[in-house]
C-alpha atoms as a PDB file:
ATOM      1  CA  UNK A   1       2.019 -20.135  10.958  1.00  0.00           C
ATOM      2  CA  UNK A   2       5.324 -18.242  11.131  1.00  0.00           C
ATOM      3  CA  UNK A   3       4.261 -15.770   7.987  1.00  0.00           C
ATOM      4  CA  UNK A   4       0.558 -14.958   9.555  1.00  0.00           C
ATOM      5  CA  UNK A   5       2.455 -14.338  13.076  1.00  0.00           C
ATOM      6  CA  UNK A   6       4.273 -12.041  11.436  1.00  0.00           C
ATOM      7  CA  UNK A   7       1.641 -10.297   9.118  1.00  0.00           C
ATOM      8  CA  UNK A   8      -0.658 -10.247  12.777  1.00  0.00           C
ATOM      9  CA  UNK A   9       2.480  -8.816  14.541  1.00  0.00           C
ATOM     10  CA  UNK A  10       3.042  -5.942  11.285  1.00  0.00           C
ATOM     11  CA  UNK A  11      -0.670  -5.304  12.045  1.00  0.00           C
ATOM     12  CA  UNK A  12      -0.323  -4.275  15.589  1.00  0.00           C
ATOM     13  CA  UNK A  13       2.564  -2.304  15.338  1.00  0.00           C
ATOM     14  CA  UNK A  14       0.972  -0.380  12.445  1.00  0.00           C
ATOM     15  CA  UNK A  15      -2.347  -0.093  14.262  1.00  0.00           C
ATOM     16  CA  UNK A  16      -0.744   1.013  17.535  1.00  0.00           C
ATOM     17  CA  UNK A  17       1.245   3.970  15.838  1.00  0.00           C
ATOM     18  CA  UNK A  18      -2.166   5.128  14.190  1.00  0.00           C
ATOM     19  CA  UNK A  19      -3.578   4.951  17.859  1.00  0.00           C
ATOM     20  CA  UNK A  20      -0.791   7.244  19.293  1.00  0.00           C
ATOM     21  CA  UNK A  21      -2.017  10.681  19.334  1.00  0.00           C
ATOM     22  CA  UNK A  22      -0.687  13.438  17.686  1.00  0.00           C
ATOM     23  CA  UNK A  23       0.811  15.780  20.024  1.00  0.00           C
ATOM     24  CA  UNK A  24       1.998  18.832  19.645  1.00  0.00           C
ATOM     25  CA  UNK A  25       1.702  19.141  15.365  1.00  0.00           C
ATOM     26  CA  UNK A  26       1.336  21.615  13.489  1.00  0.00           C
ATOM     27  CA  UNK A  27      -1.270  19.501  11.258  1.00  0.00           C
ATOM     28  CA  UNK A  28      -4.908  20.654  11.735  1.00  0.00           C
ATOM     29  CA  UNK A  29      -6.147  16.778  12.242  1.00  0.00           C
ATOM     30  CA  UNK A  30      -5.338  13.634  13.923  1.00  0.00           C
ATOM     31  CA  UNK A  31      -5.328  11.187  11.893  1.00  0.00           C
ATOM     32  CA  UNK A  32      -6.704  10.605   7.819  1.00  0.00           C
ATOM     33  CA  UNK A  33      -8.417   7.807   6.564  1.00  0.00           C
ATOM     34  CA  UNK A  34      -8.301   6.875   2.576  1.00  0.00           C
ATOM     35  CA  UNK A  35      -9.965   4.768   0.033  1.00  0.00           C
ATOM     36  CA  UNK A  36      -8.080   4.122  -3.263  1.00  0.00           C
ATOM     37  CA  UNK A  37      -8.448   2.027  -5.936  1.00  0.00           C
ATOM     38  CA  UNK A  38      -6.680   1.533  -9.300  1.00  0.00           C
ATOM     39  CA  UNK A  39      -4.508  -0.348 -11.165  1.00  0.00           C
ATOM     40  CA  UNK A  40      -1.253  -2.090 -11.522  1.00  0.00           C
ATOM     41  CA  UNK A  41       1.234  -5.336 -12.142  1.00  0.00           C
ATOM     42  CA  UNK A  42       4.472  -7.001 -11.680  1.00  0.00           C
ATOM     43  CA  UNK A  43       7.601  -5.709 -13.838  1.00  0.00           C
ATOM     44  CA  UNK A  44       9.491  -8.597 -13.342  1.00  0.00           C
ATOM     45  CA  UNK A  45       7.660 -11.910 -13.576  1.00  0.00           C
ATOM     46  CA  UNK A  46       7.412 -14.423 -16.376  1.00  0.00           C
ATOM     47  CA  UNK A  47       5.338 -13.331 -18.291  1.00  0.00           C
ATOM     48  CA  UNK A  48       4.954  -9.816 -16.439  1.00  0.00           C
ATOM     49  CA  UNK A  49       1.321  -9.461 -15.505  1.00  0.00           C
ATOM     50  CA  UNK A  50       0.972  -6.366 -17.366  1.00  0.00           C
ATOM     51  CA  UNK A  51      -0.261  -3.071 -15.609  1.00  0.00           C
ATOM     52  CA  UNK A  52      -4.486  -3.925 -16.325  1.00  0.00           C
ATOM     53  CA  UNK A  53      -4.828  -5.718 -12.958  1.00  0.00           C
ATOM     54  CA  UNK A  54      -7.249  -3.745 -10.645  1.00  0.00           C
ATOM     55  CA  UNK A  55      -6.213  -3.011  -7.678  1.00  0.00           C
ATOM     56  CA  UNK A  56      -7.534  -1.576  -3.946  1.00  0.00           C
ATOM     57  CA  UNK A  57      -6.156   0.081  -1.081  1.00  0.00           C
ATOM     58  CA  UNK A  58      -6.953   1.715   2.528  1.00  0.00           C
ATOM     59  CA  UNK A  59      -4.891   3.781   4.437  1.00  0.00           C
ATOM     60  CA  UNK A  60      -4.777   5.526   8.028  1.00  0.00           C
ATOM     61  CA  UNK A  61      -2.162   8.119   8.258  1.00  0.00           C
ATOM     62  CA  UNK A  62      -1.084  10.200  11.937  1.00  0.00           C
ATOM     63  CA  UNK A  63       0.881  13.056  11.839  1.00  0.00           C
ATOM     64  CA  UNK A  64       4.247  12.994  13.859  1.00  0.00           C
ATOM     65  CA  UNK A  65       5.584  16.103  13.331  1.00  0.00           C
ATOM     66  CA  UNK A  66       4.822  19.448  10.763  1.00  0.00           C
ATOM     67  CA  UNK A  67       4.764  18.032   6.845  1.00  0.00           C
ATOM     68  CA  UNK A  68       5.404  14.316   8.434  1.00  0.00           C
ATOM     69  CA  UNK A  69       3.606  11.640   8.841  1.00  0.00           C
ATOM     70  CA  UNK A  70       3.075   7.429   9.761  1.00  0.00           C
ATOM     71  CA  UNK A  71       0.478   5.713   7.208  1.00  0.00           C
ATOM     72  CA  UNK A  72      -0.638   2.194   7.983  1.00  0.00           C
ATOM     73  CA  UNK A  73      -1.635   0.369   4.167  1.00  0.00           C
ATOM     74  CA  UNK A  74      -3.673  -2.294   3.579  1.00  0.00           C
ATOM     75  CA  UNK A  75      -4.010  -3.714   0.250  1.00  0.00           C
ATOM     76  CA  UNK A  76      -4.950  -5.895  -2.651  1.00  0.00           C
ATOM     77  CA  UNK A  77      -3.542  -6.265  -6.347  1.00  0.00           C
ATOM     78  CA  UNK A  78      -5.373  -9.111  -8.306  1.00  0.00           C
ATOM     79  CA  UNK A  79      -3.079 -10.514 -10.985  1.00  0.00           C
ATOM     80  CA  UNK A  80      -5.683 -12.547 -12.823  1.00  0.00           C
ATOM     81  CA  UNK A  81      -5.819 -10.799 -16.444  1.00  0.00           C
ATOM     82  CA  UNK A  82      -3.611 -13.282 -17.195  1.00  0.00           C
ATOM     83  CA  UNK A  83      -4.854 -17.102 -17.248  1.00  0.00           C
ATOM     84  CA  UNK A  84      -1.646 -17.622 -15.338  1.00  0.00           C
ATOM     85  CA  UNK A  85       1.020 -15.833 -13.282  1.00  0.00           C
ATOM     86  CA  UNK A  86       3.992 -17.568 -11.629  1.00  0.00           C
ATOM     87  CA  UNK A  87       2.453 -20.453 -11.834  1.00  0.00           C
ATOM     88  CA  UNK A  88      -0.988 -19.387 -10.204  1.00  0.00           C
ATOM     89  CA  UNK A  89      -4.602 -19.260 -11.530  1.00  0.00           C
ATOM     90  CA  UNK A  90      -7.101 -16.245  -9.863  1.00  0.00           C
ATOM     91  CA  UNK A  91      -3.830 -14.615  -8.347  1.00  0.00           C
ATOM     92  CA  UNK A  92      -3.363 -11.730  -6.252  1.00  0.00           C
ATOM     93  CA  UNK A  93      -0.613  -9.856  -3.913  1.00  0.00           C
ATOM     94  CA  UNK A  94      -2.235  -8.921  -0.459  1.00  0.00           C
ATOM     95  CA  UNK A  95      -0.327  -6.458   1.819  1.00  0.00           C
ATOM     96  CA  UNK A  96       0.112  -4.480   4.550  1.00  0.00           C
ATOM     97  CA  UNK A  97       2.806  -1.707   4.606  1.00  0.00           C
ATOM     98  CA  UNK A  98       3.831   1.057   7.512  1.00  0.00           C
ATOM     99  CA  UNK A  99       5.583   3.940   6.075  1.00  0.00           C
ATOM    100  CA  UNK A 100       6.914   7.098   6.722  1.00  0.00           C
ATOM    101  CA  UNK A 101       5.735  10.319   4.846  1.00  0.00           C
ATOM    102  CA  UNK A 102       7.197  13.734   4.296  1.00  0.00           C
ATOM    103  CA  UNK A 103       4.812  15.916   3.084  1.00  0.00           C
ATOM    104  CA  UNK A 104       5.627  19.311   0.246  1.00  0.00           C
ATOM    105  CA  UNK A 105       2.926  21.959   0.861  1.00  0.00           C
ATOM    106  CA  UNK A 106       2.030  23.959  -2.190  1.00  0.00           C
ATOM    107  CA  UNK A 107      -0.494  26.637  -3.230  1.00  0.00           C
ATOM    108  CA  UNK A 108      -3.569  24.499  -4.339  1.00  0.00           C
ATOM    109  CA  UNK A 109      -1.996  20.966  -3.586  1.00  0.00           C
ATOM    110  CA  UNK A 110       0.040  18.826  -1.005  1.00  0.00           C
ATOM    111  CA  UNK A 111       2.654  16.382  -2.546  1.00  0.00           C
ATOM    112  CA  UNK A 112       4.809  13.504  -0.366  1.00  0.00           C
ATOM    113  CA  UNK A 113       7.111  10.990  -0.776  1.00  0.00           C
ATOM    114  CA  UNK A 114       6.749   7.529   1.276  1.00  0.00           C
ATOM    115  CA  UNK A 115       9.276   4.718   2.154  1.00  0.00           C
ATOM    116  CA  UNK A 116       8.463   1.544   4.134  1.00  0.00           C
ATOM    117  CA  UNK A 117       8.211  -2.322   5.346  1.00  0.00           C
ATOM    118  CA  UNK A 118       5.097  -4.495   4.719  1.00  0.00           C
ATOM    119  CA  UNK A 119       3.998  -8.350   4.765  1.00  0.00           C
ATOM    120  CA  UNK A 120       3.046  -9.072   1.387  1.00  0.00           C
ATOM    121  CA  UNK A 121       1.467 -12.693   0.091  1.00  0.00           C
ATOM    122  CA  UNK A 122       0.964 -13.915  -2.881  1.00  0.00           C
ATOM    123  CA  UNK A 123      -1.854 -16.522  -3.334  1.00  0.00           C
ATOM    124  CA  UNK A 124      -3.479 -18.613  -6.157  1.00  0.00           C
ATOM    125  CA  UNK A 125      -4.815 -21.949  -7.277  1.00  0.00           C
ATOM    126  CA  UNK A 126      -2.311 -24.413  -8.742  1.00  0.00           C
ATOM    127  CA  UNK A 127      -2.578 -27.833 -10.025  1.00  0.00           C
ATOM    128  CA  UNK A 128      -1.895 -29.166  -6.787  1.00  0.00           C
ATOM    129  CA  UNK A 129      -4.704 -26.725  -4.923  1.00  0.00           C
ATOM    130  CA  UNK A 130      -4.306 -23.421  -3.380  1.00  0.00           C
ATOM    131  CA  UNK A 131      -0.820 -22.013  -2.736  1.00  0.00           C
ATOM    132  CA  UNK A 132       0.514 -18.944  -1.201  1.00  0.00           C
ATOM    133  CA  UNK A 133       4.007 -17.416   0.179  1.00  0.00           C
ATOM    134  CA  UNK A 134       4.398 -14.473   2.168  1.00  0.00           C
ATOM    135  CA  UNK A 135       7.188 -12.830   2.989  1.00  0.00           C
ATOM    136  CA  UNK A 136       8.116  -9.320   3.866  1.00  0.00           C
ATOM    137  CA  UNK A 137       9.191  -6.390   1.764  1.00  0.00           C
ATOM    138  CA  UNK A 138       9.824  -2.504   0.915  1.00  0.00           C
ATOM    139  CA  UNK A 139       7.544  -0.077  -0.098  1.00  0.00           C
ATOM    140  CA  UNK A 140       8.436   3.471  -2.128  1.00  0.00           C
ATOM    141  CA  UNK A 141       6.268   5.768  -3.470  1.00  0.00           C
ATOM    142  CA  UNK A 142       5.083   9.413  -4.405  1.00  0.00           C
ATOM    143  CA  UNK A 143       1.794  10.906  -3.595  1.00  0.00           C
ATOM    144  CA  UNK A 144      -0.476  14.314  -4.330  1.00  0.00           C
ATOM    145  CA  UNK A 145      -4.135  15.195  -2.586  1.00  0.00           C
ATOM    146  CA  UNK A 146      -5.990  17.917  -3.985  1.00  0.00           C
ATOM    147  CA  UNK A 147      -8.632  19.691  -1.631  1.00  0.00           C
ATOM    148  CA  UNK A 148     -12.248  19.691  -1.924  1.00  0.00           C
ATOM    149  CA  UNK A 149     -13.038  20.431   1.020  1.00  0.00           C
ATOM    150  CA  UNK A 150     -11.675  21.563   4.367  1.00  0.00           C
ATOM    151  CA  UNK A 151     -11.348  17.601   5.281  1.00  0.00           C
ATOM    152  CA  UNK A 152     -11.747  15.796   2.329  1.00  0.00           C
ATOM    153  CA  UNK A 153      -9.111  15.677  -0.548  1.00  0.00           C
ATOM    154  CA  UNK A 154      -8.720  13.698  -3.988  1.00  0.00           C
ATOM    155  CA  UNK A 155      -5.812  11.526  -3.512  1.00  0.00           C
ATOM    156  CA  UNK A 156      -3.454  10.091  -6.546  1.00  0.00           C
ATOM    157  CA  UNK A 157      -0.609   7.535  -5.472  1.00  0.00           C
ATOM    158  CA  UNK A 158       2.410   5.841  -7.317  1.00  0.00           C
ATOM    159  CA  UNK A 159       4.010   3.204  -5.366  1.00  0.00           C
ATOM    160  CA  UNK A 160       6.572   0.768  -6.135  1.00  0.00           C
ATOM    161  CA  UNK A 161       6.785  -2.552  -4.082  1.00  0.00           C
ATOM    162  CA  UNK A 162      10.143  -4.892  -4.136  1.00  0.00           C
ATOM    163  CA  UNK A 163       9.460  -8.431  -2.200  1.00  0.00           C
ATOM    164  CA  UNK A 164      11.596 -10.652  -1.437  1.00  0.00           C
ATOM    165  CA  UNK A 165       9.464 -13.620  -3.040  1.00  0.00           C
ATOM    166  CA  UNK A 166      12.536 -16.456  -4.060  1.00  0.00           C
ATOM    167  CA  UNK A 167      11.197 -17.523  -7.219  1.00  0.00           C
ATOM    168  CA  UNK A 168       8.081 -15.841  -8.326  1.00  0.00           C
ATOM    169  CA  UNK A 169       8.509 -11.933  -9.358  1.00  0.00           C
ATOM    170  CA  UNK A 170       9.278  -9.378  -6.951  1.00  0.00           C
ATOM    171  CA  UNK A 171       9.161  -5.759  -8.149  1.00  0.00           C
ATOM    172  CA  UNK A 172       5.330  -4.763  -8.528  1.00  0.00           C
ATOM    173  CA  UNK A 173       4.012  -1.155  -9.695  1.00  0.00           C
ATOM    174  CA  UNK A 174       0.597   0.539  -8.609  1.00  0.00           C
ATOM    175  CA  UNK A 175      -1.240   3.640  -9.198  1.00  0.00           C
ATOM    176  CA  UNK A 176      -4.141   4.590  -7.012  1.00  0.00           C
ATOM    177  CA  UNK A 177      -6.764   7.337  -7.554  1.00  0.00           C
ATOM    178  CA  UNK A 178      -9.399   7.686  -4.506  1.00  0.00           C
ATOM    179  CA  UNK A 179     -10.541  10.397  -1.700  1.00  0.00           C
ATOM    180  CA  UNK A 180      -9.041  11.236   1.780  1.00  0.00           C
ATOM    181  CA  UNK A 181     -10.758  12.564   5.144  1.00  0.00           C
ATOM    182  CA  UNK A 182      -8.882  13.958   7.694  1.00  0.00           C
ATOM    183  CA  UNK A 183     -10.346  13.714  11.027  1.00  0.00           C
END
């Protein structure tokens, strides 16, 4: 009860800062919206899970300030290529991460850097029935969007995730690919 408290309380603080407006930027939109999807794994479990696991991701981002901005997200990295992982059959990593962007304008692209907290559970069948821990973590990652239009841009995203998970791995890798719209 304590963990989904906390994931519901992440939630709200991340969906409040989205709902702030964006005063006084220099950005030509209020907030973005994304849609990713890719691949990625764990780097430290046993066995590591490999980077083939697919993986999917939405986002809502609100400027704060010229080249800066808050993105709110939500996620899901299944883990099941292997026939186990820590333990788990069918498993996945589910999160939700706020972070802080800085954005690098350049002539035909716009790269950033990111760094945040998120909730983060892992989840899976065991012998005993379903399982799953949560627990919270950090988020780092790099970031590039490409225009095709005005308002919509190609998006490509490298993150790194370390979670605080006691015995099951912790640092996890992803790489997304998807499109933006800024609003």
């Amino acid at each position: 009860m304590k963990n989904r408290s906390l994931s519901l309380l992440l939630a709200v603080v991340g969906f409040a800062v989205v709902a702030f407006p964006a005063r006084g930027t220099a950005e030509d939109y209020v907030f973005s919206v994304s849609v990713l999807g890719g691949v990625g794994g764990s780097l430290d479990g046993e066995p590591t899970s490999g980077f083939g696991n697919r993986s999917f991701q939405l986002g809502i981002g609100v400027p704060t300030d010229l080249n800066t901005s808050v993105t709110l997200r939500v996620g899901r990295l299944d883990l099941g290529n292997r026939p186990l992982f820590e333990g788990l059959e069918k498993a996945r990593l589910e999160y939700a991460d706020v972070a802080g962007e800085y954005h690098f304008s350049e002539s035909y692209y716009t790269s950033g850097l990111f760094l945040g907290l998120g909730a983060y559970r892992l989840a899976g069948d065991a012998a005993g029935g379903r399982q799953e821990t949560t627990q919270i973590g950090a988020v780092f990652g790099a970031n590039g969007e490409f225009g095709i239009t005005r308002r919509l841009t190609f998006l490509i995203e490298l993150s790194g995730h370390y979670v605080n998970f006691n015995d099951s791995a912790r640092i996890y890798a992803m790489a997304h690919a998807g499109l933006a719209y800024h609003f």
